[in-house]
PDB file of N, CA and C in Angstrom:
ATOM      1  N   UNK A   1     -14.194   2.816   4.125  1.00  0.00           N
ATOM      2  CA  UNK A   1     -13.163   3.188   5.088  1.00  0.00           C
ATOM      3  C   UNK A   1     -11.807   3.160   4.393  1.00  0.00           C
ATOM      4  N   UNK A   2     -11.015   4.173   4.751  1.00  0.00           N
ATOM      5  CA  UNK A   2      -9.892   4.259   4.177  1.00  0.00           C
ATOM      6  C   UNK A   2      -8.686   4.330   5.269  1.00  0.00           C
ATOM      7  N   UNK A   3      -7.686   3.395   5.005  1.00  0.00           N
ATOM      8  CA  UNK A   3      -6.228   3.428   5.953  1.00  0.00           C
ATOM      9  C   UNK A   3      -5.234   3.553   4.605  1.00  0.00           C
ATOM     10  N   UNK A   4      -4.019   4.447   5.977  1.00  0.00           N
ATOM     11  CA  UNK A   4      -2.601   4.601   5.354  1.00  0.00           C
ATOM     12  C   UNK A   4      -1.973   3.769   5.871  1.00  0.00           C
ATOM     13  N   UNK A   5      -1.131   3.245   4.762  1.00  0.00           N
ATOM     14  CA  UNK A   5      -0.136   2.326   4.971  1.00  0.00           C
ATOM     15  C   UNK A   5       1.333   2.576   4.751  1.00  0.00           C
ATOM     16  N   UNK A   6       2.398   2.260   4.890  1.00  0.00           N
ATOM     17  CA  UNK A   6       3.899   2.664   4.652  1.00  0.00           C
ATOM     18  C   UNK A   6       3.892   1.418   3.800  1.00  0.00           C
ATOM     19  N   UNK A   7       5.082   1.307   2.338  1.00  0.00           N
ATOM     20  CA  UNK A   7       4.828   0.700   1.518  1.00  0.00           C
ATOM     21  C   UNK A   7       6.540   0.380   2.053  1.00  0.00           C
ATOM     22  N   UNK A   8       6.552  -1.217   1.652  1.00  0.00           N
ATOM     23  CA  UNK A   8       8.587  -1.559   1.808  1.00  0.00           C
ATOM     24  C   UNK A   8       8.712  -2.167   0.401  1.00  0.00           C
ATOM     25  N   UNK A   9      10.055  -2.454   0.555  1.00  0.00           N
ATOM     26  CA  UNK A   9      10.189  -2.936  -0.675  1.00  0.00           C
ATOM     27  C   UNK A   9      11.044  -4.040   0.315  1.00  0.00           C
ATOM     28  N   UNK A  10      13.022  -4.382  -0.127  1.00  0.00           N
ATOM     29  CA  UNK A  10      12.932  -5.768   0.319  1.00  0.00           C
ATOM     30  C   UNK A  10      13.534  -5.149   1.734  1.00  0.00           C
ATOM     31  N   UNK A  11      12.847  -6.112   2.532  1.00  0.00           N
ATOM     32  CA  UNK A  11      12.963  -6.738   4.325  1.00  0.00           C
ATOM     33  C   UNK A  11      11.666  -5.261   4.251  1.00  0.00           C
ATOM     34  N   UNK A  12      12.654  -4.642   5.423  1.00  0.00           N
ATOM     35  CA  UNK A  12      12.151  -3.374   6.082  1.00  0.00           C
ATOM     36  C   UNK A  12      12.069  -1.736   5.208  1.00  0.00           C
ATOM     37  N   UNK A  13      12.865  -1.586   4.349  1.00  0.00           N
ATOM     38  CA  UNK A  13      13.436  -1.013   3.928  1.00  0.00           C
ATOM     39  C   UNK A  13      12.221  -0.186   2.892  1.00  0.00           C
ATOM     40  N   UNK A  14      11.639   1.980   3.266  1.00  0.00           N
ATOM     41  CA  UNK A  14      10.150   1.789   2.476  1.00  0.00           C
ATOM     42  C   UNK A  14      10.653   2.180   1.067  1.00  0.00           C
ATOM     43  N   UNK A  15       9.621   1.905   0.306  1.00  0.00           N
ATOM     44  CA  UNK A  15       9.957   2.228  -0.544  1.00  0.00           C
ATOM     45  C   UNK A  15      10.000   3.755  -0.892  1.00  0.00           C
ATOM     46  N   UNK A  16      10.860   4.472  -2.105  1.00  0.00           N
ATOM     47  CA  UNK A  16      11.639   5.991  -2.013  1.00  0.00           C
ATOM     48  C   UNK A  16      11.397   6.274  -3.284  1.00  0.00           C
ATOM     49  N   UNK A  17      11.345   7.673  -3.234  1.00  0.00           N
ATOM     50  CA  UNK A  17      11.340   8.593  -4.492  1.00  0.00           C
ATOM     51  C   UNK A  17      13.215   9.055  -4.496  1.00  0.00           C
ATOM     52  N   UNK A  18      13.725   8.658  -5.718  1.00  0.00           N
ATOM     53  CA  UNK A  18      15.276   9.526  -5.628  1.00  0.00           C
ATOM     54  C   UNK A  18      15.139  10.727  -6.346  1.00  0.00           C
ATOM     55  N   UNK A  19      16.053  11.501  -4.674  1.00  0.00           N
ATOM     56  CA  UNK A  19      15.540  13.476  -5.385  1.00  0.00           C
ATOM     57  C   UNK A  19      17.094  13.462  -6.242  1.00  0.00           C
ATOM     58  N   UNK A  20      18.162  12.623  -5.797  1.00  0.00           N
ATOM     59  CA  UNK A  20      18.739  13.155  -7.185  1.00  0.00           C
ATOM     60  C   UNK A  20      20.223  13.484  -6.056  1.00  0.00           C
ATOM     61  N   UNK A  21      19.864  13.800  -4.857  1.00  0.00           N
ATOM     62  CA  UNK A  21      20.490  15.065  -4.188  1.00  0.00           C
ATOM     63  C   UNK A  21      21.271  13.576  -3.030  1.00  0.00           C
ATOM     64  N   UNK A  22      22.375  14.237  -2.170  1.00  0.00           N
ATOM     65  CA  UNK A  22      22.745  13.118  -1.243  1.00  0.00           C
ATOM     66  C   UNK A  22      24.265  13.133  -2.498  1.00  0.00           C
ATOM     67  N   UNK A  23      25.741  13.305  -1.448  1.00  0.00           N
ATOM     68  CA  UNK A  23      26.208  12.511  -1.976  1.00  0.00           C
ATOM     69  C   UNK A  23      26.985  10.967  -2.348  1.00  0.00           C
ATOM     70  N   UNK A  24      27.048  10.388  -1.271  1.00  0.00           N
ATOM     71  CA  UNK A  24      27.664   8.886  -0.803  1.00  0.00           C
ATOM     72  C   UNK A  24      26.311   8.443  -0.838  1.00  0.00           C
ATOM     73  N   UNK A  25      25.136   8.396   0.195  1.00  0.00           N
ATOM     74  CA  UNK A  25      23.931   8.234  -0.013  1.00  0.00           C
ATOM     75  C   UNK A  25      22.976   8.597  -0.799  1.00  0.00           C
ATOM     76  N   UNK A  26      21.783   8.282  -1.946  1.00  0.00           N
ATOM     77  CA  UNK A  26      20.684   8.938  -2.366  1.00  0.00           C
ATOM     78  C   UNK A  26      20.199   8.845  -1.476  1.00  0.00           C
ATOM     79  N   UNK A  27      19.747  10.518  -1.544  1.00  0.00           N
ATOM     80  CA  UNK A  27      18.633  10.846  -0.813  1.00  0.00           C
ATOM     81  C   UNK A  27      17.177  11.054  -1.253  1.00  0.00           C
ATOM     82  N   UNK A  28      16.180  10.813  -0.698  1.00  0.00           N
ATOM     83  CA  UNK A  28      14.759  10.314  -1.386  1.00  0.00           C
ATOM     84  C   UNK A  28      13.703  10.296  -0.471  1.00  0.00           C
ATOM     85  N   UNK A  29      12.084  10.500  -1.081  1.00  0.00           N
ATOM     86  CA  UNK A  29      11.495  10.892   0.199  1.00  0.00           C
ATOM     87  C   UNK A  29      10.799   9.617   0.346  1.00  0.00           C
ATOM     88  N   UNK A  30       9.864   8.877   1.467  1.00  0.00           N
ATOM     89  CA  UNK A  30       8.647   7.556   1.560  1.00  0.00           C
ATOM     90  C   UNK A  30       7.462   8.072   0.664  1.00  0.00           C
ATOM     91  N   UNK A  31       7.522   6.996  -0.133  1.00  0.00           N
ATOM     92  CA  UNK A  31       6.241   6.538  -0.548  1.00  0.00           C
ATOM     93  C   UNK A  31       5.332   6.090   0.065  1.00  0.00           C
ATOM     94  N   UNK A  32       4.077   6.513   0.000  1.00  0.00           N
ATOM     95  CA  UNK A  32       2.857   5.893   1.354  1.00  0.00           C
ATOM     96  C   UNK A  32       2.036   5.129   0.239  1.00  0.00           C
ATOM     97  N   UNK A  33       1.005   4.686   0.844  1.00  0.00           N
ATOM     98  CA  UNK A  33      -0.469   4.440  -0.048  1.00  0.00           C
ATOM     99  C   UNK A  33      -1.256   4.095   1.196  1.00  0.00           C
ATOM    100  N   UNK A  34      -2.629   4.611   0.374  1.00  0.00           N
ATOM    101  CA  UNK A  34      -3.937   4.862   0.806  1.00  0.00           C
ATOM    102  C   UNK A  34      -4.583   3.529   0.492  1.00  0.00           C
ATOM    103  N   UNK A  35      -5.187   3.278   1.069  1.00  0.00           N
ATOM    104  CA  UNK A  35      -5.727   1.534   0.826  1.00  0.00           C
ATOM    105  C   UNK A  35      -7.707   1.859   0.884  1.00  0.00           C
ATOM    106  N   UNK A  36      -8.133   1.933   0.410  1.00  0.00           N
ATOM    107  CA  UNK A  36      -9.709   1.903   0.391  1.00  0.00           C
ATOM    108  C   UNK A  36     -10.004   0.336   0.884  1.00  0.00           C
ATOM    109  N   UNK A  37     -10.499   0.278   2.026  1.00  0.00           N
ATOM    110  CA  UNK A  37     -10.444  -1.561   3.075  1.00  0.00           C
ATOM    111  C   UNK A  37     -11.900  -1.690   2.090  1.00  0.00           C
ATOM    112  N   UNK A  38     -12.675  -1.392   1.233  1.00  0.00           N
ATOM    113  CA  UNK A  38     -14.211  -1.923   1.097  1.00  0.00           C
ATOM    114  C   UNK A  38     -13.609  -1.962  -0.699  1.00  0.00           C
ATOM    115  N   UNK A  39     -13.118  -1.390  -1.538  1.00  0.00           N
ATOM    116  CA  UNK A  39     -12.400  -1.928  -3.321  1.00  0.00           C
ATOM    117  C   UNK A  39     -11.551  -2.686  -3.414  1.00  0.00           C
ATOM    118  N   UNK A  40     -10.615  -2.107  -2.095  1.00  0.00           N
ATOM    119  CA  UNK A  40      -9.237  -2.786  -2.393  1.00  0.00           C
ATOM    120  C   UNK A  40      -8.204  -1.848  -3.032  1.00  0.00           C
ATOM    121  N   UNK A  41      -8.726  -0.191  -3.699  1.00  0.00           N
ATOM    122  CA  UNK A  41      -8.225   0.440  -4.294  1.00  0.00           C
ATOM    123  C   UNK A  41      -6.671   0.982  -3.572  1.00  0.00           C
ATOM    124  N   UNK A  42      -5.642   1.287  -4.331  1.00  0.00           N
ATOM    125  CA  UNK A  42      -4.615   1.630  -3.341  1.00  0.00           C
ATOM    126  C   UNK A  42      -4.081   2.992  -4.047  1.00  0.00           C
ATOM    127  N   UNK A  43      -3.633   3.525  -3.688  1.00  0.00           N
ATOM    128  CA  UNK A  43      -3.622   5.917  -4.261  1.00  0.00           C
ATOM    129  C   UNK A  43      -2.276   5.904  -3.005  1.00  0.00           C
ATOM    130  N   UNK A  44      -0.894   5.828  -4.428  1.00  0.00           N
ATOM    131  CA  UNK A  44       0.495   6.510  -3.490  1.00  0.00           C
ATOM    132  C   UNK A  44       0.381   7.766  -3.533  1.00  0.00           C
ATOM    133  N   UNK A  45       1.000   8.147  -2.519  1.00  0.00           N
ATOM    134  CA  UNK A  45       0.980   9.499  -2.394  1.00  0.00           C
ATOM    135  C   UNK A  45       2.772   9.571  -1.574  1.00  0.00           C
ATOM    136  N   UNK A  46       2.658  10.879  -1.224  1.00  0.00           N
ATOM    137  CA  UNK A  46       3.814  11.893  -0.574  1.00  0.00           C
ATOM    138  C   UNK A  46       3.520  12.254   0.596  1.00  0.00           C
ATOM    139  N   UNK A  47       4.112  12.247   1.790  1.00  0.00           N
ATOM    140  CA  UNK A  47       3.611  13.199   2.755  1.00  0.00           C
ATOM    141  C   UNK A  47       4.167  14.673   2.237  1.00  0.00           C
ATOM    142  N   UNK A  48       3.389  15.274   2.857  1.00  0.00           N
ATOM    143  CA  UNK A  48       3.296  17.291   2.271  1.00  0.00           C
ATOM    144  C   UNK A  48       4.322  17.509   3.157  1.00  0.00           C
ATOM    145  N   UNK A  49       4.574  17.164   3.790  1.00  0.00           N
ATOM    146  CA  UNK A  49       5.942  17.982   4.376  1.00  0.00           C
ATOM    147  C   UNK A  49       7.375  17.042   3.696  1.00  0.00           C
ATOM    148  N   UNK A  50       6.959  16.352   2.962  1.00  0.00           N
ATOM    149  CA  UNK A  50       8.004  16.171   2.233  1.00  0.00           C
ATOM    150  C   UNK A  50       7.953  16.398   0.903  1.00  0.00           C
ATOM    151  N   UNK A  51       7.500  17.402   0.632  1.00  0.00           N
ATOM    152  CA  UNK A  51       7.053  18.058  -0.913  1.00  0.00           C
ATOM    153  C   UNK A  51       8.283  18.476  -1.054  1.00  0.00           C
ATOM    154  N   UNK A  52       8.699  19.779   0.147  1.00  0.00           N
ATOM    155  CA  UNK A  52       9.483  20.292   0.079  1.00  0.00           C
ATOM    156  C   UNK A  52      11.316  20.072  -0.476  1.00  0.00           C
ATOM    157  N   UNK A  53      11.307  18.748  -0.105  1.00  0.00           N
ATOM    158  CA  UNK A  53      12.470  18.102  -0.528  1.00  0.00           C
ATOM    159  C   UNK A  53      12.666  17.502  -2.021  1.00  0.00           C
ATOM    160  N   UNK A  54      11.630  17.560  -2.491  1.00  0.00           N
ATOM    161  CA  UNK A  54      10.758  17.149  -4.110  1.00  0.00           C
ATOM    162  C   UNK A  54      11.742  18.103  -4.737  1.00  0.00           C
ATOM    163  N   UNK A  55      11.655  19.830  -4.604  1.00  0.00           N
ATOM    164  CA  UNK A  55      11.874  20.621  -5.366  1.00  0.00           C
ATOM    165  C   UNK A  55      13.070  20.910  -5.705  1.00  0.00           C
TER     166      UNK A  55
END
C-alpha cells in the first residue's frame, strides 16, 4: 500500500523547490513523497500541475 504525504521542514512550513522567479519572495513549488506503508520506501515527487511553474 502506498500513501502521499506533504513533506515540512521547520514548524509548518513544506518543504520547496526554488524556481528562481518571485521578487521580495522566492517563489517555489511543494515537494510531496510517496511513502510505500509495507518497505518504508519514500519517492519525492512534484505535483503535475506544478510542472508548469518548473519551466
Amino acid at each position: 500500500m502506498e500513501k502521499v504525504y506533504r513533506t515540512q521542514t521547520y514548524g509548518e512550513i513544506p518543504l520547496k523547490l526554488n524556481t528562481g522567479k518571485g521578487f521580495v519572495f522566492p517563489k517555489g513549488v511543494e515537494v510531496k513523497a510517496h511513502v510505500d506503508l509495507q518497505t518504508g520506501a519514500v519517492t519525492f515527487f512534484i505535483d503535475p500541475k506544478d510542472l508548469e511553474k518548473m519551466k
